[in-house]
C-alpha atoms as a PDB file:
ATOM      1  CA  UNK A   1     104.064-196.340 -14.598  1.00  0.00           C
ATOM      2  CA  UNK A   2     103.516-199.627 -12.607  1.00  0.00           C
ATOM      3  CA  UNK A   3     105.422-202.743 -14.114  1.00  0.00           C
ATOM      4  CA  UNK A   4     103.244-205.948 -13.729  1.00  0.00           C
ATOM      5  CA  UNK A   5     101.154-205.584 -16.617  1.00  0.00           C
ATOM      6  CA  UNK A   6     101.624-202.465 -17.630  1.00  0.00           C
ATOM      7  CA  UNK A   7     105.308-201.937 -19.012  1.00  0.00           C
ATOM      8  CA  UNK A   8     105.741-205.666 -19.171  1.00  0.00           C
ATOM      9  CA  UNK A   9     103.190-208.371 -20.935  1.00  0.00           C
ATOM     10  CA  UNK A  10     101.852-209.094 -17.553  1.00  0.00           C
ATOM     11  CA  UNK A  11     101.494-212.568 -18.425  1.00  0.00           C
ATOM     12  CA  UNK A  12     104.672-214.586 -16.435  1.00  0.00           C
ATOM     13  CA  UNK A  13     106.211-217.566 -16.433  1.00  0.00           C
ATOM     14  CA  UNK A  14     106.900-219.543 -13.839  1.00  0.00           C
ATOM     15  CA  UNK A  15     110.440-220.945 -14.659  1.00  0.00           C
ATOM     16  CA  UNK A  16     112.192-221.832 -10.517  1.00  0.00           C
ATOM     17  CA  UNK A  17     110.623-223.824  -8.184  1.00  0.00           C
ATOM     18  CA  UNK A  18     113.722-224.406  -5.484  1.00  0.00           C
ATOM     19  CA  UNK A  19     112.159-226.089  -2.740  1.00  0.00           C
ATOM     20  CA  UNK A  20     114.264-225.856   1.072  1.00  0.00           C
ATOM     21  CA  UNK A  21     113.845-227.174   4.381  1.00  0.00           C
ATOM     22  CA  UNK A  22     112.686-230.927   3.326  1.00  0.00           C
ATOM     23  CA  UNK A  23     109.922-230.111   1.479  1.00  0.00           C
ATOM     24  CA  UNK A  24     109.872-231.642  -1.931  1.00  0.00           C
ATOM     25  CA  UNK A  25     108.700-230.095  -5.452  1.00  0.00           C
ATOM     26  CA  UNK A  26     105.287-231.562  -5.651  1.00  0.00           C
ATOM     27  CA  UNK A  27     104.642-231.081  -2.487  1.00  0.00           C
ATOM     28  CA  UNK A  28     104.940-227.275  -2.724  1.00  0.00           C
ATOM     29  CA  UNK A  29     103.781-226.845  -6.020  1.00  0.00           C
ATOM     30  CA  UNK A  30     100.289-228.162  -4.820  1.00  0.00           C
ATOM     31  CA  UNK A  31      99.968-226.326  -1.840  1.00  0.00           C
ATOM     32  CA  UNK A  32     100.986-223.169  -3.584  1.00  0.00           C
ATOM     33  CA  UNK A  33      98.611-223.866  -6.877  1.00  0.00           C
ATOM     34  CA  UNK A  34      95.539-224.160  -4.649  1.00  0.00           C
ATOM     35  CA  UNK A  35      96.528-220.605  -2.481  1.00  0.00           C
ATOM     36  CA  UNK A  36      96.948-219.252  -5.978  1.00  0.00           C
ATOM     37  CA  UNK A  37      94.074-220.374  -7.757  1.00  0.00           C
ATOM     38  CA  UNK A  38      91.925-218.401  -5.384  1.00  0.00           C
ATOM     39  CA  UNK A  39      93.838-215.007  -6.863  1.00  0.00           C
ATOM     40  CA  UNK A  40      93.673-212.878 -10.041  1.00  0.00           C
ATOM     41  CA  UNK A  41      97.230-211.677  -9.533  1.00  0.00           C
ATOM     42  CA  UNK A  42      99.328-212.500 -12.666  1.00  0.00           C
ATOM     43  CA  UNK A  43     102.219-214.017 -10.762  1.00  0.00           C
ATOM     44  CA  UNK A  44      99.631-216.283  -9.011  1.00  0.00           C
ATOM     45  CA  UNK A  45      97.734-217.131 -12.219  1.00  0.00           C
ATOM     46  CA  UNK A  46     101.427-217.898 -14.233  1.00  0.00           C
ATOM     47  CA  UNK A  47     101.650-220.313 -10.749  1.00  0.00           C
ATOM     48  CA  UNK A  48      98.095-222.081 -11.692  1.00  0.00           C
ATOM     49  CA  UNK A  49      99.226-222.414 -15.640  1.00  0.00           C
ATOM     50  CA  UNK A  50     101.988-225.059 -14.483  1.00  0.00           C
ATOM     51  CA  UNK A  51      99.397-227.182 -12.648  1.00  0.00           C
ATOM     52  CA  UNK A  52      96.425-230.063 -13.418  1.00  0.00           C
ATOM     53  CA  UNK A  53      93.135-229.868 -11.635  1.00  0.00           C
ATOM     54  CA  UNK A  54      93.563-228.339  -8.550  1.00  0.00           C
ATOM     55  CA  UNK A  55      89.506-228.643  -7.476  1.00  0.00           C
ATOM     56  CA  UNK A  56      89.969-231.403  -4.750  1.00  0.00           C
ATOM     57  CA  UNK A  57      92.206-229.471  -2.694  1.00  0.00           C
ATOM     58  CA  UNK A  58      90.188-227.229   0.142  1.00  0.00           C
ATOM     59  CA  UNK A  59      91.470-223.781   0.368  1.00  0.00           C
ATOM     60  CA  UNK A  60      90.010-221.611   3.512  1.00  0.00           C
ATOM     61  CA  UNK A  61      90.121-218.219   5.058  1.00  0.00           C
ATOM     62  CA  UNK A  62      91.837-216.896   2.212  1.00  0.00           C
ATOM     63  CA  UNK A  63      93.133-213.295   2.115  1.00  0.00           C
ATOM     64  CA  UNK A  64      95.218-210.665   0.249  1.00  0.00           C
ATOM     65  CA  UNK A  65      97.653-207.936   1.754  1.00  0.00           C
ATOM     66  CA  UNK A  66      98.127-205.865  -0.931  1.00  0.00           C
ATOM     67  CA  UNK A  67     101.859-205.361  -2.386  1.00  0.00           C
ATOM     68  CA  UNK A  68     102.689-208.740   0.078  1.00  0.00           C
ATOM     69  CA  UNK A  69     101.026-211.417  -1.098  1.00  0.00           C
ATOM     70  CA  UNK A  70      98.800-213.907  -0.192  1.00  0.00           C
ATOM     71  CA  UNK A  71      97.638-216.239   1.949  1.00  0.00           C
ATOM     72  CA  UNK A  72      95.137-219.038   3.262  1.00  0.00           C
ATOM     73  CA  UNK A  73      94.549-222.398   4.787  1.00  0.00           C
ATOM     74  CA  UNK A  74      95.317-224.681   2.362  1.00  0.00           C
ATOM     75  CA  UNK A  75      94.455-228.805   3.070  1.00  0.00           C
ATOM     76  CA  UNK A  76      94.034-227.714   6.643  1.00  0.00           C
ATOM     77  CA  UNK A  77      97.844-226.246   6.693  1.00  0.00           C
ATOM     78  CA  UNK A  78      98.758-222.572   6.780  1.00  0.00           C
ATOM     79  CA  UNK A  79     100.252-221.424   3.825  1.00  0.00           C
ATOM     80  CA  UNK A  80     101.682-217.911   3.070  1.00  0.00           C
ATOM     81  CA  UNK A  81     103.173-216.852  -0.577  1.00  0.00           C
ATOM     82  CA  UNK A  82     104.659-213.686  -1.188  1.00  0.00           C
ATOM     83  CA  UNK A  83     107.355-211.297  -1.141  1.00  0.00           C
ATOM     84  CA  UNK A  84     109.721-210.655   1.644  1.00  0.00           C
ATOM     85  CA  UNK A  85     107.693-208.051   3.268  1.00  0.00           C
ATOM     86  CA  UNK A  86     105.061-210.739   3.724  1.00  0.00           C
ATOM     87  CA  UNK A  87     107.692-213.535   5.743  1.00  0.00           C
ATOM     88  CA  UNK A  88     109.785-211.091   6.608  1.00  0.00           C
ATOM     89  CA  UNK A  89     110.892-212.176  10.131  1.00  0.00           C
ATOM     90  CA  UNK A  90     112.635-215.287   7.660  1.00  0.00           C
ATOM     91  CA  UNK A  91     116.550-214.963   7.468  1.00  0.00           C
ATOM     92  CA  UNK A  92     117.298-218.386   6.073  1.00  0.00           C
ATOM     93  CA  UNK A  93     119.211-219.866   3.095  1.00  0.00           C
ATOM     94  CA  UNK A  94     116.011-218.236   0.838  1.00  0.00           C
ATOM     95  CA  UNK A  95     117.500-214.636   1.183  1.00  0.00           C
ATOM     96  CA  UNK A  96     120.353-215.943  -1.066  1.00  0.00           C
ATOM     97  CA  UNK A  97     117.760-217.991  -3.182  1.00  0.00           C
ATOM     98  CA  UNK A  98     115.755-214.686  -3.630  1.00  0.00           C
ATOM     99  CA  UNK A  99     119.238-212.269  -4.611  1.00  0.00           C
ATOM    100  CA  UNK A 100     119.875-214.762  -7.339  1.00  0.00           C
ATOM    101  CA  UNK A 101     116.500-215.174  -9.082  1.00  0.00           C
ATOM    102  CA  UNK A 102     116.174-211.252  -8.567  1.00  0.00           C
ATOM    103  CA  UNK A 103     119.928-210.502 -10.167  1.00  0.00           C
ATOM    104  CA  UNK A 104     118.181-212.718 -13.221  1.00  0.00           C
ATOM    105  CA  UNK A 105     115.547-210.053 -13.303  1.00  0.00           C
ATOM    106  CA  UNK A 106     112.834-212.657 -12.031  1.00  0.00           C
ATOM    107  CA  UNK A 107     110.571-211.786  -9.343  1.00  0.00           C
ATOM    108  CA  UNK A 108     110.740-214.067  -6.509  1.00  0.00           C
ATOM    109  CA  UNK A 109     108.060-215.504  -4.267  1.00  0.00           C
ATOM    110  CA  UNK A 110     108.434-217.155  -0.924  1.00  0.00           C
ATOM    111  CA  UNK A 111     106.231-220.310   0.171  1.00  0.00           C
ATOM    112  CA  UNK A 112     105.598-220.911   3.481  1.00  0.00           C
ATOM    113  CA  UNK A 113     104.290-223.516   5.074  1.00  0.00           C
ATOM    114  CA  UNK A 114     103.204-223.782   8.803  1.00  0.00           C
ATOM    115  CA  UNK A 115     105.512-221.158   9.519  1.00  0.00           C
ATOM    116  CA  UNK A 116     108.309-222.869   7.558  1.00  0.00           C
ATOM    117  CA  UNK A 117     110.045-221.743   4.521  1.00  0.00           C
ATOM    118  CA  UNK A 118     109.168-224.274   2.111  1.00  0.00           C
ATOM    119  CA  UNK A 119     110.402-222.781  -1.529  1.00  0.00           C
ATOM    120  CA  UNK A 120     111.391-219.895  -3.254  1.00  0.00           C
ATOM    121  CA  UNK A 121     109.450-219.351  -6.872  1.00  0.00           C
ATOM    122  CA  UNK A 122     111.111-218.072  -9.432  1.00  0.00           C
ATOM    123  CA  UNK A 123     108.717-216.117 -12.555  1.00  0.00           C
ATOM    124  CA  UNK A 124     109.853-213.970 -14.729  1.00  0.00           C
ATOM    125  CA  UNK A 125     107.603-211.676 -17.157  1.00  0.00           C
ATOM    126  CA  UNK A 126     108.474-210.110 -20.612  1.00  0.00           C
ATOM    127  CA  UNK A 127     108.624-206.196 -21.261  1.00  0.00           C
ATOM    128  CA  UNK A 128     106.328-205.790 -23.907  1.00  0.00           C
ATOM    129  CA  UNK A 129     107.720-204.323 -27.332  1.00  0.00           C
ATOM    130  CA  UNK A 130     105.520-201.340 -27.105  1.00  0.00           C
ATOM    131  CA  UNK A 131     107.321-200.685 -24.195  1.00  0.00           C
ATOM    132  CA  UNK A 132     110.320-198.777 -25.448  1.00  0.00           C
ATOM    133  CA  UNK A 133     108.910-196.674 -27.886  1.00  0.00           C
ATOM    134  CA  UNK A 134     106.431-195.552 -25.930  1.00  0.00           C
ATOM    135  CA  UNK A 135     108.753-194.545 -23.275  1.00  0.00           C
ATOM    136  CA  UNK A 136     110.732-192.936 -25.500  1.00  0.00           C
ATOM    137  CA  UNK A 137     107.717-190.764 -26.939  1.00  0.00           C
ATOM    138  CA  UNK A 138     106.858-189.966 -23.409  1.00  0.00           C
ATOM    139  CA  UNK A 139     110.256-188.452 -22.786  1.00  0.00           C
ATOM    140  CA  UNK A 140     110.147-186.783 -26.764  1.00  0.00           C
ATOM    141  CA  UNK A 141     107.298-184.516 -24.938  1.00  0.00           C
ATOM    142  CA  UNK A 142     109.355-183.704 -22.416  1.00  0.00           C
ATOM    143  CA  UNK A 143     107.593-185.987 -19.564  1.00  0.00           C
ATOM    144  CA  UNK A 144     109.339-187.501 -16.298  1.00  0.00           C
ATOM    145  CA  UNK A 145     108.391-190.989 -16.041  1.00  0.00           C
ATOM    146  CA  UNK A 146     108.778-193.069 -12.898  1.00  0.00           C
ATOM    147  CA  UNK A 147     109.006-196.758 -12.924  1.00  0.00           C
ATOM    148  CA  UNK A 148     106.338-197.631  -9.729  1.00  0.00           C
ATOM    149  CA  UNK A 149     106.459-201.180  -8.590  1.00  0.00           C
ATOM    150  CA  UNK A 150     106.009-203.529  -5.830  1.00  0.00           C
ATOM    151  CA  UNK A 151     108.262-205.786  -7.020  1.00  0.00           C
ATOM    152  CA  UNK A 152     111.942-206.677  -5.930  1.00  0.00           C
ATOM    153  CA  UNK A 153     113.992-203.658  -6.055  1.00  0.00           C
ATOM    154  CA  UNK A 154     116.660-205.569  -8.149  1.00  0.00           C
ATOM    155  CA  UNK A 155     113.910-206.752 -10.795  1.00  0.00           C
ATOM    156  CA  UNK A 156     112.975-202.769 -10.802  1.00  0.00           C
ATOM    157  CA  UNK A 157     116.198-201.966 -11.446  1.00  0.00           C
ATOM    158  CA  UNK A 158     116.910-204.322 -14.531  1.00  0.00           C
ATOM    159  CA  UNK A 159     113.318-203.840 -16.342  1.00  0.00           C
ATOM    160  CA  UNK A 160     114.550-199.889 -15.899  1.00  0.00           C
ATOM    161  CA  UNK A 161     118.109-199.590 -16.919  1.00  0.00           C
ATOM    162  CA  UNK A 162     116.449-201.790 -19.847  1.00  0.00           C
ATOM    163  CA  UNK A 163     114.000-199.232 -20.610  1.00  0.00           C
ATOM    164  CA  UNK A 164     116.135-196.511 -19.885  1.00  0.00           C
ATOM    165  CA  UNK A 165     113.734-195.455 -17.244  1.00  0.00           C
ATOM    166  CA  UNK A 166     116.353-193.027 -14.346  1.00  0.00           C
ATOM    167  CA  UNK A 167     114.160-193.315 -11.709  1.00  0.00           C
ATOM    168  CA  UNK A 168     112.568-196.727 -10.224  1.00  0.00           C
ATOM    169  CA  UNK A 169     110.682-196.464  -7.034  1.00  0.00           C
ATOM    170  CA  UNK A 170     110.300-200.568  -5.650  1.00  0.00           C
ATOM    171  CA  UNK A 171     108.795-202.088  -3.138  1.00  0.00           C
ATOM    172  CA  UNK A 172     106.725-200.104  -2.616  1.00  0.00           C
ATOM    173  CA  UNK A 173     103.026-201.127  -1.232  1.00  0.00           C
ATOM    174  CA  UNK A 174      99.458-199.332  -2.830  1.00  0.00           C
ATOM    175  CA  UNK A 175      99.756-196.065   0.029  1.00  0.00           C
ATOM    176  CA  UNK A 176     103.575-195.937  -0.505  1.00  0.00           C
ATOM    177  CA  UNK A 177     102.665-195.457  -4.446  1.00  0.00           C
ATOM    178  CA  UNK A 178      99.890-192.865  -3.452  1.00  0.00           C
ATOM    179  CA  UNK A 179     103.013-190.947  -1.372  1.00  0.00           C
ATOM    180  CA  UNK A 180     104.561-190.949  -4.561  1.00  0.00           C
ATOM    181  CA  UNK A 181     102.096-189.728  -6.032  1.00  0.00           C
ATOM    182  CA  UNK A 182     101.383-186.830  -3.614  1.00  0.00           C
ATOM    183  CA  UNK A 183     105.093-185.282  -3.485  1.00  0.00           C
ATOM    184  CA  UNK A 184     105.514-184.993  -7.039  1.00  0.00           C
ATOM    185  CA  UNK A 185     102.210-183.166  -7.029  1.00  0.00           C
ATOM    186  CA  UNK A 186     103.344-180.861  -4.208  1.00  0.00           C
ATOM    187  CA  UNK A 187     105.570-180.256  -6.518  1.00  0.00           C
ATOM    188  CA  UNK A 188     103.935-178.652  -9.173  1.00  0.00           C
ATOM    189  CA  UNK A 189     103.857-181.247 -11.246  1.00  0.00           C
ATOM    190  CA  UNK A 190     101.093-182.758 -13.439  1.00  0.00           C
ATOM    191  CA  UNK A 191     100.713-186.257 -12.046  1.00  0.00           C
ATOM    192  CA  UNK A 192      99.545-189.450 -14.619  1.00  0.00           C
ATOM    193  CA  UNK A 193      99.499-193.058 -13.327  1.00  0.00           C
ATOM    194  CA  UNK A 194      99.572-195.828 -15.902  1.00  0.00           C
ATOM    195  CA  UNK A 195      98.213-199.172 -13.969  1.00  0.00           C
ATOM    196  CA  UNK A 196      96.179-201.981 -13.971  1.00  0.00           C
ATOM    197  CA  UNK A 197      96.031-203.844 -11.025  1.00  0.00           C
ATOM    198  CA  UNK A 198      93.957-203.540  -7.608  1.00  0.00           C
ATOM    199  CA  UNK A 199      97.853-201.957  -5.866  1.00  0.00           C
ATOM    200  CA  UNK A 200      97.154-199.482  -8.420  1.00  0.00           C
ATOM    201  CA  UNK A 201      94.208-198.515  -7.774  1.00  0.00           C
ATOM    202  CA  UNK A 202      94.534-195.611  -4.711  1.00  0.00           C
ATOM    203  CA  UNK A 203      98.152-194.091  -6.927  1.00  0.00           C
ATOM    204  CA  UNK A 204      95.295-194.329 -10.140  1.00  0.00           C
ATOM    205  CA  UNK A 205      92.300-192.014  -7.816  1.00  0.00           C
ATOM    206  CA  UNK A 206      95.180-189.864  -6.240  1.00  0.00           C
ATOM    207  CA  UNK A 207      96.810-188.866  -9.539  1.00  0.00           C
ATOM    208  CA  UNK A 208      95.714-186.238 -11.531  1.00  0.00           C
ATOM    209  CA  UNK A 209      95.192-188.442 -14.519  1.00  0.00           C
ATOM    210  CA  UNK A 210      94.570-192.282 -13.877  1.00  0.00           C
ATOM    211  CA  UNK A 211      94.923-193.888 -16.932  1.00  0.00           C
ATOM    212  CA  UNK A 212      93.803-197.870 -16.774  1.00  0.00           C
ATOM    213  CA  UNK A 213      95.021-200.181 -19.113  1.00  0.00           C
ATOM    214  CA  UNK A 214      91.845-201.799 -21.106  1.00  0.00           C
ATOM    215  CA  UNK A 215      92.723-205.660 -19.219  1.00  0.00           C
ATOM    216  CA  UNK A 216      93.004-204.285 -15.908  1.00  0.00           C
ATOM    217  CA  UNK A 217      91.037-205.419 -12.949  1.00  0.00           C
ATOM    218  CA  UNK A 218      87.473-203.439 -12.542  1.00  0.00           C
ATOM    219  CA  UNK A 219      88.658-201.257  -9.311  1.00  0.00           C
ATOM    220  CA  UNK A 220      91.937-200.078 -11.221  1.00  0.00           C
ATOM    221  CA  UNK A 221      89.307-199.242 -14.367  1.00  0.00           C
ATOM    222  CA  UNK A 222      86.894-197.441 -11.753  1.00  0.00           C
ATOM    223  CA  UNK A 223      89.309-195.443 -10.164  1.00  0.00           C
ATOM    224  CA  UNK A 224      90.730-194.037 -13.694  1.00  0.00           C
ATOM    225  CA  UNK A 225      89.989-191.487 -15.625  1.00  0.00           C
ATOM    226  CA  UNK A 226      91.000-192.864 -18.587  1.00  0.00           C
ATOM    227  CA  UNK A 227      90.641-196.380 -19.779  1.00  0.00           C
ATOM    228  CA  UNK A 228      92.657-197.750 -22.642  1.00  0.00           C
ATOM    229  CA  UNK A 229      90.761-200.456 -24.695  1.00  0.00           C
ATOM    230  CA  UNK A 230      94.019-202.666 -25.479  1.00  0.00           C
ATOM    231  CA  UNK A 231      97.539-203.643 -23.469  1.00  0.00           C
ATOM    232  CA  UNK A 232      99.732-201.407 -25.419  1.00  0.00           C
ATOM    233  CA  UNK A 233     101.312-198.507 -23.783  1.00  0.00           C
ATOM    234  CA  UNK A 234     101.607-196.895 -26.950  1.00  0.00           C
ATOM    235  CA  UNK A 235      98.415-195.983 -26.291  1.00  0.00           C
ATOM    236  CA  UNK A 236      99.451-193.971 -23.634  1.00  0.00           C
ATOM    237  CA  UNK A 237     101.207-191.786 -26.186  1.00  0.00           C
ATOM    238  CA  UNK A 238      98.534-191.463 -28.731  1.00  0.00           C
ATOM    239  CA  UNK A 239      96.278-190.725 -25.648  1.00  0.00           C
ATOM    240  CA  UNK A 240      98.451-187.613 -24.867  1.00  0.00           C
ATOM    241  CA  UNK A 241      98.705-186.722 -28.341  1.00  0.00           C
ATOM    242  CA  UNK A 242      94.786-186.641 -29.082  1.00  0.00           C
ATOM    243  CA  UNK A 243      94.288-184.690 -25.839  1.00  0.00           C
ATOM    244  CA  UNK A 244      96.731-182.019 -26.702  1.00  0.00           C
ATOM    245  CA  UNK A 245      95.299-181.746 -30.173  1.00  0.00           C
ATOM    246  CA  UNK A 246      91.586-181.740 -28.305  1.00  0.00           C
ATOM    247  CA  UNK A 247      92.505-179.152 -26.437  1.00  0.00           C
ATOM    248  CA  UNK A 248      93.826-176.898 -29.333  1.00  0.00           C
ATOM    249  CA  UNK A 249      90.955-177.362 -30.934  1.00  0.00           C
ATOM    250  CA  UNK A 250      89.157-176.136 -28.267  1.00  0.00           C
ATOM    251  CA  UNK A 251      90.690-173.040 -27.771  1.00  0.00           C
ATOM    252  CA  UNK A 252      90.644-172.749 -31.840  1.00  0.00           C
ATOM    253  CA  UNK A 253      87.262-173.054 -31.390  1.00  0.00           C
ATOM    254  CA  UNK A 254      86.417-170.329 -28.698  1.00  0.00           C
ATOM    255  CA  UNK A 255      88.916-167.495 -30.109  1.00  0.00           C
ATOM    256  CA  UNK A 256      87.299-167.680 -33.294  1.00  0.00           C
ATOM    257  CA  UNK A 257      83.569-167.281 -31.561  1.00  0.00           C
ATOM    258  CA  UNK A 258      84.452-164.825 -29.598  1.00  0.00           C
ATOM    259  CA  UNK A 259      86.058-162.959 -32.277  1.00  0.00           C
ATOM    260  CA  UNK A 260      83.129-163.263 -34.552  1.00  0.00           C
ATOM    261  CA  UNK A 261      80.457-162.120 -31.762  1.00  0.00           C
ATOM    262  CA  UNK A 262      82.498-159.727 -31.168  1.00  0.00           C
ATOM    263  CA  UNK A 263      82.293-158.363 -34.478  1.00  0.00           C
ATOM    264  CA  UNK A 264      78.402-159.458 -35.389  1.00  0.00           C
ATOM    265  CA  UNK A 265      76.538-158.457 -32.215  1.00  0.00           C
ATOM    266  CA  UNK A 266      77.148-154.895 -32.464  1.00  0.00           C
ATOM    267  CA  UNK A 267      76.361-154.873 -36.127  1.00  0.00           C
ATOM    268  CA  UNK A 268      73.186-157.132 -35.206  1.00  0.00           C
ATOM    269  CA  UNK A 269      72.572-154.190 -32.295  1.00  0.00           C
ATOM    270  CA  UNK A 270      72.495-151.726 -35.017  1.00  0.00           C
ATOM    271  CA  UNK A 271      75.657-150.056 -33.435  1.00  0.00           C
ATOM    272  CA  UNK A 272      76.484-148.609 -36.748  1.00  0.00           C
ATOM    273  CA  UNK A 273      72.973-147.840 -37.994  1.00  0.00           C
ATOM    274  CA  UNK A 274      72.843-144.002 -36.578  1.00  0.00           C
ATOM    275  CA  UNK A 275      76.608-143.340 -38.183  1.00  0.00           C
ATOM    276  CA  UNK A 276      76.343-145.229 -41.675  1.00  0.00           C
ATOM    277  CA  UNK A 277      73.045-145.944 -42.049  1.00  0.00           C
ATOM    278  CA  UNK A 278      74.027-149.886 -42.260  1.00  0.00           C
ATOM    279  CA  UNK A 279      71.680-152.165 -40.412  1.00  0.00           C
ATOM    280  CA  UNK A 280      71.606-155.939 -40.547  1.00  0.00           C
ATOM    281  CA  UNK A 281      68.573-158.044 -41.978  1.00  0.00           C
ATOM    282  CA  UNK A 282      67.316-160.197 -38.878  1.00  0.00           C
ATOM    283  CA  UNK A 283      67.319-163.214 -41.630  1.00  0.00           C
ATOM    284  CA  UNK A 284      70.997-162.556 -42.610  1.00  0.00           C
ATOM    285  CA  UNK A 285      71.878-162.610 -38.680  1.00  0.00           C
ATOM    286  CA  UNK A 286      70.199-165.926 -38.318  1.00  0.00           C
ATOM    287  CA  UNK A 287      72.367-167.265 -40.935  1.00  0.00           C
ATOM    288  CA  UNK A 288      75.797-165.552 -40.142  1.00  0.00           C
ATOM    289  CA  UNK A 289      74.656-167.588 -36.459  1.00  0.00           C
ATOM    290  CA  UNK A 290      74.121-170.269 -38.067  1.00  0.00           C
ATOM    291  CA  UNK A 291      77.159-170.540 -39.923  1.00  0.00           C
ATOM    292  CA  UNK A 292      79.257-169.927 -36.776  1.00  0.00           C
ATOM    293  CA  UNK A 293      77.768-173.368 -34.908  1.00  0.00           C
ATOM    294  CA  UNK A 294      79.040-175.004 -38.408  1.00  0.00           C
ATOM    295  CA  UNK A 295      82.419-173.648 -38.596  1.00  0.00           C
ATOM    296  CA  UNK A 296      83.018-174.712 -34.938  1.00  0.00           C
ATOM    297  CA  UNK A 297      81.265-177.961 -36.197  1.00  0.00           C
ATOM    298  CA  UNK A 298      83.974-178.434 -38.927  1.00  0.00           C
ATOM    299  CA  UNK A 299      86.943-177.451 -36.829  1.00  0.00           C
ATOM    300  CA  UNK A 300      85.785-180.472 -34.622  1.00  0.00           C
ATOM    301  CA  UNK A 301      85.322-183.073 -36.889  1.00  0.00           C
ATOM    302  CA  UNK A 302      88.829-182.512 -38.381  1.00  0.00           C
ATOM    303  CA  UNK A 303      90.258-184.499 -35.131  1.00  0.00           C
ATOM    304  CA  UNK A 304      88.651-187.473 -37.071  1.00  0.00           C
ATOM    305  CA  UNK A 305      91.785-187.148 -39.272  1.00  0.00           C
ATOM    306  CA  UNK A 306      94.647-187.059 -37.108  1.00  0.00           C
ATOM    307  CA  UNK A 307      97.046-189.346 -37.339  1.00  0.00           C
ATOM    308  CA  UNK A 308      98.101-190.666 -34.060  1.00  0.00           C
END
C-alpha cells in the first residue's frame, strides 16, 4: 500500500512553517507557494491552500524528481522543496527541525533558497477511517500487507504502528518501490499495489495486480489494472471479495458444462441407440443446449446479489 492518498485522506495540512537562516515567514511562504502551485502533489497543493493569489509571481524551468521533490526558478531565484534526499548535502540546524516534526508524525519539507536552507514545512495528513478496517479485512484473508512510502521513515513508522501494519518500507523512491515489488514476487508471492500517485505508477505496472484508487493521477490509473471509483480502501476489500466469488463462479460454471456435455453428447451421438434402442430427438437436443447457456446464465447473474 502507498500512504499519501491511499491509507491516509491524502488531503494535508500545512500546520509548521519554521523559517532559518534569516529568512522570514512571508518571505518563504511565497517563494514556496509559487514552486508549488506548478505541482499536483498533495503536500504541494495543502502548501497552495494557505496562500492568496499567487499569479504575479514568475515560476521557470520547473521540474520534478520523483520521491524528492521539486524544484524551479522562482522570481528569478533558485528554489528547491523537498525531502532530505533532495538537499541532502544540508547538515544544518533543519536536521533537528525535520526529527521533531517527523516524531509528530508530520512529513517534513525543506525550502531552499539559492542554495540556502530557508525553512522547514511542517504538514501533516489524516489516516482515513476506512483505513483500519480495511487493513484488518486484508489480514482476515490471510494477506501480507506492506506499508510503501516515500515519506520520512519516522512518519512511516507512526501511520504503521497506528494501523498495525509490521512491515513499513520508507523512503523509498518509484524504482526502489518496483524492487519491492520484484523480491516479494521472486518469492512466490502474489503481488497487489494499492496507489495513486505518479511514484506509484512503475510499483502499480510491475505488480501483479495494480489497483488505482478512483482520484489518482491518470498515469497511476493507466498503469493499473484495477481502478477503484471512490477514495476508500475498503474498496480494496470488497474488490478481493467479488473477485474470489467471480472466480468461483467461474469454475461453478465450467464443471457443471463439462459435466453435462459429458453426459448429452454421447446420448446426442446415439451412443446408446445400438444397445437400448434410445435415441435423442434433434429438437429435444436443441433445447437441453439451450437450457445449458441459461443455467450458466443464472449462475452468473447471482453475483448481482452478493453482499460485499
Amino acid at each position: 500500500l502507498d500512504k499519501t492518498g491511499t491509507v491516509t485522506i491524502g488531503k494535508p495540512t500545512l500546520t509548521d512553517v519554521i523559517p532559518l537562516n534569516g529568512f522570514d515567514h512571508e518571505e518563504v511562504m511565497s517563494y514556496a507557494g509559487a514552486l508549488a502551485a506548478k505541482s499536483s502533489h498533495p503536500l504541494d497543493r495543502a502548501i497552495v491552500e494557505k496562500l492568496d493569489d499567487l499569479s504575479d509571481i514568475s515560476v521557470e524551468q520547473f521540474s520534478v524528481e520523483a520521491g524528492k521533490g521539486i524544484s524551479g526558478i522562482v522570481a528569478g531565484h533558485r528554489v528547491i522543496m523537498g525531502n532530505r534526499k533532495l538537499v541532502e548535502n544540508h547538515r544544518d540546524e533543519s536536521v533537528n527541525k525535520i526529527d521533531e516534526l517527523s516524531a509528530s508524525g508530520k512529513t517534513a519539507l525543506l525550502v531552499e533558497i539559492d542554495g540556502t536552507i530557508s525553512a522547514v514545512l511542517g504538514i501533516a495528513d489524516t489516516v482515513k477511517e476506512s483505513s483500519q478496517a480495511a487493513i484488518e479485512g486484508l489480514k482476515d484473508r490471510g494477506i501480507e500487507v506492506v506499508l510503501l512510502t516515500g515519506d520520512n521513515e519516522k512518519v512511516a513508522a507512526a501511520v504503521g504502528k497506528k494501523l498495525g501494519i509490521s512491515r513499513v518500507v520508507a523512503e523509498v523512491l518509484p524504482e526502489d518501490k518496483i524492487e519491492v515489488v520484484r523480491e516479494l514476487r521472486s518469492r512466490g508471492e502474489i503481488v497487489a499495489m494499492v496507489g495513486d500517485g505518479i511514484n506509484d505508477s512503475p510499483a502499480l505496472a510491475e505488480a501483479d495486480v495494480g489497483i488505482a484508487i478512483g482520484s489518482g493521477t491518470d498515469i497511476a490509473v493507466e498503469s493499473s489494472d484495477v481502478v477503484l471509483m471512490r477514495d476508500d480502501l475498503m474498496d480494496v476489500v470488497k474488490t478481493m471479495k467479488l473477485s474470489r466469488a467471480t472466480m468461483r463462479n467461474i469454475k461453478q460454471n465450467l464443471f457443471w458444462a463439462f459435466f453435462y456435455n459429458s453426459l448429452g453428447i454421447p446420448v446426442a451421438a446415439g451412443v446408446f441407440y445400438l444397445s437400448l434402442g434410445f435415441r435423442l430427438n434433434p429438437m429435444i437436443a436443441g433445447a437441453a443446449m439451450a437450457f445449458s447457456s441459461v443455467s450458466v446464465v443464472l449462475n452468473a447473474l447471482r453475483l448481482r446479489k452478493l453482499r460485499i
